[in-house]
Protein backbone atom coordinates (compact mmCIF):
# COMPACT_ATOMS: atom_id res chain seq x y z
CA UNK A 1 8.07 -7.27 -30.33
CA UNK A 2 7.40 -3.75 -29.41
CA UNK A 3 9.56 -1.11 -31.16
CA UNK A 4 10.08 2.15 -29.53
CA UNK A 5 12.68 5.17 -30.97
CA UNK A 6 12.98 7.80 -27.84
CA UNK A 7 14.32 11.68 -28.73
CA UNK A 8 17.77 12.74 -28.20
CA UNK A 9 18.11 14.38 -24.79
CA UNK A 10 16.09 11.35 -22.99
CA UNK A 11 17.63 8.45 -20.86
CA UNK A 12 15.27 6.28 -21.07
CA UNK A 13 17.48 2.99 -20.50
CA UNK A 14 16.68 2.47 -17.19
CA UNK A 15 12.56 1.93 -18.20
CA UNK A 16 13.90 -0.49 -20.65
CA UNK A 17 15.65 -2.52 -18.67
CA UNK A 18 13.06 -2.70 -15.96
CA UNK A 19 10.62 -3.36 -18.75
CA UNK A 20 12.36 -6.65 -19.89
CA UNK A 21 13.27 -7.97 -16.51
CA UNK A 22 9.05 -7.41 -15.25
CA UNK A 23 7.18 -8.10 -18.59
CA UNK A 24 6.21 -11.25 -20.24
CA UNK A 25 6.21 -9.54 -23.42
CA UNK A 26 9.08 -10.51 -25.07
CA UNK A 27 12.25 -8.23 -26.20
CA UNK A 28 12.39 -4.50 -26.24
CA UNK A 29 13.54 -2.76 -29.51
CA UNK A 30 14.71 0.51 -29.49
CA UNK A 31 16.53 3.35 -31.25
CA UNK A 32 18.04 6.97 -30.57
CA UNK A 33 16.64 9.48 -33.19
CA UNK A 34 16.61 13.30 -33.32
CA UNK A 35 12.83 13.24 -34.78
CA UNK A 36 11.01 10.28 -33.22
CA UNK A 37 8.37 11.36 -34.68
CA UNK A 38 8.73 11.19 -38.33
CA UNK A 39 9.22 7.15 -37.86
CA UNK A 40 5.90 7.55 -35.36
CA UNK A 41 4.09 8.76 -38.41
CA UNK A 42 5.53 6.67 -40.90
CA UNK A 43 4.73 3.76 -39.01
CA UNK A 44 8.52 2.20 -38.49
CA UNK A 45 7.86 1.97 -34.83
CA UNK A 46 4.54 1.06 -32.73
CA UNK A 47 5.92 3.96 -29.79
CA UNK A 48 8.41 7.06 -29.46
CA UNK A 49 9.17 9.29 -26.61
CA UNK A 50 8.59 12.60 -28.28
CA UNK A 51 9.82 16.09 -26.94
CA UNK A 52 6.38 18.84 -26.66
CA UNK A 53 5.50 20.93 -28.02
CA UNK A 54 4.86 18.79 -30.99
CA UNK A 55 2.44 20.49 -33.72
CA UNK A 56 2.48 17.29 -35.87
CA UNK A 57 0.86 15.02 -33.03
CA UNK A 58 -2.62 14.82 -33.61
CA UNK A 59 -4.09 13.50 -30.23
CA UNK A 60 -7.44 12.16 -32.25
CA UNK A 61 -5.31 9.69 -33.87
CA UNK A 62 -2.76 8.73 -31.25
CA UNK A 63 -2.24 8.49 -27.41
CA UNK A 64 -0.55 10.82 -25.22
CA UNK A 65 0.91 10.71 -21.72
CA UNK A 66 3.09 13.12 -20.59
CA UNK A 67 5.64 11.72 -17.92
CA UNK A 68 7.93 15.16 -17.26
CA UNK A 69 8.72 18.54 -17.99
CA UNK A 70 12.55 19.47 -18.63
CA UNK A 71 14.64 22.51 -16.79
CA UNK A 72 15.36 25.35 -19.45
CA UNK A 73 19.35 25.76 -19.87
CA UNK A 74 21.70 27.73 -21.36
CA UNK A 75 25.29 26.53 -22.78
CA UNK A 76 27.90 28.75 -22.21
CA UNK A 77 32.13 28.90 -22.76
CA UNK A 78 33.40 26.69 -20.52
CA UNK A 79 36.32 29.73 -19.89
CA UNK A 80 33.31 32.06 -19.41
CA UNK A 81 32.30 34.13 -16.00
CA UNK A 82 28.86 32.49 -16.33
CA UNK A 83 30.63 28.63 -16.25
CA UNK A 84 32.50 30.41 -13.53
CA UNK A 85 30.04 31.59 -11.02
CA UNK A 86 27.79 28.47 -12.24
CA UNK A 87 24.27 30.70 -11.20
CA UNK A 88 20.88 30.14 -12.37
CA UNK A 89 20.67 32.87 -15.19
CA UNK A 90 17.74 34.45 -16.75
CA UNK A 91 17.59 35.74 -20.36
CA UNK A 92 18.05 39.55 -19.40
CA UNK A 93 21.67 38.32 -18.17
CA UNK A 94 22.62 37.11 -21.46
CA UNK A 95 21.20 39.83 -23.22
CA UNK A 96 24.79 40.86 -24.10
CA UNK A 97 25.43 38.07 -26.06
CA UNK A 98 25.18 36.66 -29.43
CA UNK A 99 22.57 33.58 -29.52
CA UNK A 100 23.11 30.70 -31.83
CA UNK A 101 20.22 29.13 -30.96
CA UNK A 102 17.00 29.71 -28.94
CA UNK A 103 13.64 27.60 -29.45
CA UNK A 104 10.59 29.24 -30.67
CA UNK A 105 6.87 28.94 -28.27
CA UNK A 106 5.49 26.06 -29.44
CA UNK A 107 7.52 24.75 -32.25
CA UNK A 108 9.31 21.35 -31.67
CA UNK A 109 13.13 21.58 -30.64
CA UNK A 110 15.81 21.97 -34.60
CA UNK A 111 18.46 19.85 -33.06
CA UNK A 112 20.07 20.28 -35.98
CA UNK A 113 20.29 24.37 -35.53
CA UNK A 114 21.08 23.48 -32.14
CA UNK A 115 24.05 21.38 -32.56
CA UNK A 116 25.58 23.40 -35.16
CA UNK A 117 25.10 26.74 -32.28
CA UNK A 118 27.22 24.55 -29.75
CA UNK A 119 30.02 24.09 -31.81
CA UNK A 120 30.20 27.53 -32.19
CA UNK A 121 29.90 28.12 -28.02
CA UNK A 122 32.94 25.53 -27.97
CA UNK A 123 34.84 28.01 -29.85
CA UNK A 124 34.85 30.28 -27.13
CA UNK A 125 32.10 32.43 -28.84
CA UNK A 126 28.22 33.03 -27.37
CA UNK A 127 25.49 31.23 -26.00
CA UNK A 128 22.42 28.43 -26.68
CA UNK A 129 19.29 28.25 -24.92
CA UNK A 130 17.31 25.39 -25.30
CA UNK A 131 15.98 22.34 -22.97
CA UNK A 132 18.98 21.45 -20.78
CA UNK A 133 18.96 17.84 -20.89
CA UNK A 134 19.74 18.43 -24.61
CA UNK A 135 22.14 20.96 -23.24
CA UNK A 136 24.01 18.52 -20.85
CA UNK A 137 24.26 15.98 -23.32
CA UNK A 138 25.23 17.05 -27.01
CA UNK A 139 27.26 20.20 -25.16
CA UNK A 140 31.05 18.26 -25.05
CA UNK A 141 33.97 19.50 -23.18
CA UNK A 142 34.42 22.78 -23.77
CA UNK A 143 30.50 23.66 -22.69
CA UNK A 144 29.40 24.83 -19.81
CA UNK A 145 25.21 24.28 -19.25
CA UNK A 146 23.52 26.95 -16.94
CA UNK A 147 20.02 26.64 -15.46
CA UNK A 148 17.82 29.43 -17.15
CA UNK A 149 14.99 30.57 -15.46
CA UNK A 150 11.87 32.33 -16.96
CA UNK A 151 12.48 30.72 -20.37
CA UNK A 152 11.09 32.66 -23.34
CA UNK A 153 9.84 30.00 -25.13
CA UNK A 154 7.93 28.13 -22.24
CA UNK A 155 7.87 24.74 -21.45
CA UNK A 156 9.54 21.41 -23.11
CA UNK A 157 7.72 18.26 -21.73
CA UNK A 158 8.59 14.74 -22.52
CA UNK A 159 5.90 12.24 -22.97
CA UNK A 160 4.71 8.64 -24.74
CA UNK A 161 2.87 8.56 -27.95
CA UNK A 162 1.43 5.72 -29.89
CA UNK A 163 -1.37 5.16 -32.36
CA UNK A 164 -4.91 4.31 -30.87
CA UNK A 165 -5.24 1.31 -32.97
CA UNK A 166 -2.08 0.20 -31.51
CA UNK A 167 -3.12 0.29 -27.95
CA UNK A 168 -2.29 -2.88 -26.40
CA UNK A 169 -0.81 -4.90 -23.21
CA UNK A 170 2.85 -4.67 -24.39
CA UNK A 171 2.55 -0.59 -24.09
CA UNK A 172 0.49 -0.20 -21.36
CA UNK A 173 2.90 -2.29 -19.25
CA UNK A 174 5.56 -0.17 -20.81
CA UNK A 175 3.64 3.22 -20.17
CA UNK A 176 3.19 1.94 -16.49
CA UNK A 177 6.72 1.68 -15.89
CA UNK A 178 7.49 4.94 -17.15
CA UNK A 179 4.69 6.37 -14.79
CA UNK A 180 6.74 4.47 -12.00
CA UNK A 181 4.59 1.17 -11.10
CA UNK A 182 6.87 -0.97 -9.29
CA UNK A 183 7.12 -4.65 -9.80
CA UNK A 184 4.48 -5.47 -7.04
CA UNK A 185 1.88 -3.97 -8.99
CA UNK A 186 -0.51 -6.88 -10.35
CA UNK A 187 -0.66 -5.33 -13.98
CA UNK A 188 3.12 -6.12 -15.05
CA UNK A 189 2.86 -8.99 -17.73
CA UNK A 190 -0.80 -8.81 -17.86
CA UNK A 191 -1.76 -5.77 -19.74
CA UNK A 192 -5.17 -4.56 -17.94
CA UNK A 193 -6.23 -1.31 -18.51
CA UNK A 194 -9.06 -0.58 -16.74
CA UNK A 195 -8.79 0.75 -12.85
CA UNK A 196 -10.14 -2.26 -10.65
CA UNK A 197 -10.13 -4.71 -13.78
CA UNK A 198 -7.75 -8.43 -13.25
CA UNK A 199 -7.23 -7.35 -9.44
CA UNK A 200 -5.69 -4.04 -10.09
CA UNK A 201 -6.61 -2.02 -6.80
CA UNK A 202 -7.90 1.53 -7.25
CA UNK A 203 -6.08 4.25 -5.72
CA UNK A 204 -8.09 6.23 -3.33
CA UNK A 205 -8.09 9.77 -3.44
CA UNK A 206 -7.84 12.14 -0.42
CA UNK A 207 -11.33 13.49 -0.62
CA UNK A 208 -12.61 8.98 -1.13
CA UNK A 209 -10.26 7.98 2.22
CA UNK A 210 -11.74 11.15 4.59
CA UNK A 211 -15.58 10.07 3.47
CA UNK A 212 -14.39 6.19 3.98
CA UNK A 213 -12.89 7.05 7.50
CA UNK A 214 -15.57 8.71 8.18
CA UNK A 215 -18.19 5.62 7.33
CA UNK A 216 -15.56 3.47 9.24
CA UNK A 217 -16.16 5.59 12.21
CA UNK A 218 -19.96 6.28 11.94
CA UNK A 219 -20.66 2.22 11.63
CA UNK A 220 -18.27 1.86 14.96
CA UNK A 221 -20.35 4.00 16.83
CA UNK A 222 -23.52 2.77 15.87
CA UNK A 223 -22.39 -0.79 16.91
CA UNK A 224 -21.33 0.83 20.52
CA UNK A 225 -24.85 1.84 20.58
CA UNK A 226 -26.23 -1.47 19.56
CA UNK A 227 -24.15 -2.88 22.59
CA UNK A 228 -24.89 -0.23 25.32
CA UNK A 229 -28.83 -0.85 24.49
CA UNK A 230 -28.52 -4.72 24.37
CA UNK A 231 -26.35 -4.66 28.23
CA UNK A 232 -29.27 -2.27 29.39
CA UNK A 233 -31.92 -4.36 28.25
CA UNK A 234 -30.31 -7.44 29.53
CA UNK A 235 -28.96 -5.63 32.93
CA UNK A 236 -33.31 -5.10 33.65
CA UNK A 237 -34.41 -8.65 32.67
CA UNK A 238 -31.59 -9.76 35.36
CA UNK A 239 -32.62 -7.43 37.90
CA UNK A 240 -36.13 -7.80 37.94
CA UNK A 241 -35.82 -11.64 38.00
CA UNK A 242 -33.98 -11.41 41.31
CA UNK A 243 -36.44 -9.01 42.75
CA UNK A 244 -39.12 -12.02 41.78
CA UNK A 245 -36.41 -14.58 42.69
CA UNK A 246 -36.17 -12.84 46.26
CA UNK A 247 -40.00 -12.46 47.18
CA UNK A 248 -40.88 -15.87 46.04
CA UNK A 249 -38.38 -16.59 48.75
CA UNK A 250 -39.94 -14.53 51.05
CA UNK A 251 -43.57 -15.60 50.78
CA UNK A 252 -42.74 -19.19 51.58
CA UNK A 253 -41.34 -18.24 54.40
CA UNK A 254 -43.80 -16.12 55.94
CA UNK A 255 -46.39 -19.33 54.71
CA UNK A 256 -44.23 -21.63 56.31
CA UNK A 257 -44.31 -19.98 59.59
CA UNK A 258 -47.77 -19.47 59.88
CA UNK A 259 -48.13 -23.22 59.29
């Protein structure tokens, strides 16, 4: 059974489900946590969906795909003008105001420190910038999240992580639904990993399908060619046979007159 724990802020239900209805693999287990990956590490679970940046990652020992990137936010009063107008805001429009919380550039996400700023935004009182997912979902009722643009602290990308010596069918089907392979796709239930390997059909790229066109249209004309020289050559033999066909015809006659 494959054991996953996914990061607060994530909705990953939907890759579940889609996971247990297309794979042969058995049961999904899975689990909520603010840090994913201290179980990742500790070895409780074989997977997590971890938030990056993520210093304690170490991509020698354990396999990476990134699947998003999340819209920077901003929680605000829900009584304040900025709930009010509901605009995109950028950092020099909250300059004003005090700031529970705002992540560092590149330094994983405190969800404690986070959580314990919102409360205090409920109370009528400041802001907290961080991812907005998080934002949206641990904000409550009396928070308002904004879009922020130009973030401080850069980008917060979701992604997959497991060990490399746990690299096996269950997750790569499980990877491959996250990356969006639908249930045509001839890998679900049987785990290949390699492109073109157990009748998985490589994708062509742009630059592959112009030069195969191409190669398409080069061998058509060359077989146009190879007809227009064969009708030619066959027109001659026809013609000259007729010419033969038609003296032949004529020389009997002339020796049958003079006899």
């Amino acid at each position: 059974m494959l054991t996953l724990a996914f990061v607060t802020g994530t909705e990953p239900d939907k890759w579940f489900r889609r996971y247990e209805e297309r794979s042969s693999h058995g049961p999904l287990r899975t689990r909520g946590e603010d840090d994913p990956v201290s179980l990742l590490l500790d070895g409780e679970v074989d997977a997590a969906l971890v938030r990056f940046p993520e210093p304690r990652i170490d991509r020698e020992e354990y396999h990476v795909v990134e699947l998003y990137t999340e819209s920077a936010g901003v929680a605000v009063p829900k009584e304040s003008v900025y709930a009010e107008l509901g605009e995109a805001l950028r950092p020099e429009d909250i300059a004003g105001e005090a700031c529970h919380y705002a992540p560092e550039a590149g330094t994983s996400i405190d969800l404690a420190g986070l959580r314990v700023g919102l409360q205090v935004v409920a109370a009528n009182v400041g802001v907290v910038m961080g991812p907005r997912p998080i934002l949206a979902m641990l904000g409550g009722k009396q928070v308002r999240d904004c879009e922020l643009l130009e973030a401080p602290w850069g980008e917060t990308r979701i992604g997959i992580v497991w060990p490399k010596e746990r690299d096996a069918d269950d997750v790569q089907d499980l990877v491959g639904i996250m990356k969006g392979r639908t249930a045509q796709s001839t890998r679900q239930g049987g785990g290949d990993r390699g492109a073109g390997e157990h009748g998985q059909t490589k994708k062509l790229s742009a630059k592959e399908k112009t030069r195969a066109k191409q190669e398409r249209r080069a061998a058509r004309e060359g077989r146009a060619v190879q007809d227009a020289g064969g009708r030619q050559r066959g027109g001659s033999g026809r013609r000259g046979a007729g010419r033969r066909g038609s003296a032949g015809r004529g020389r009997g006659g002339r020796r049958g007159r003079r006899g």
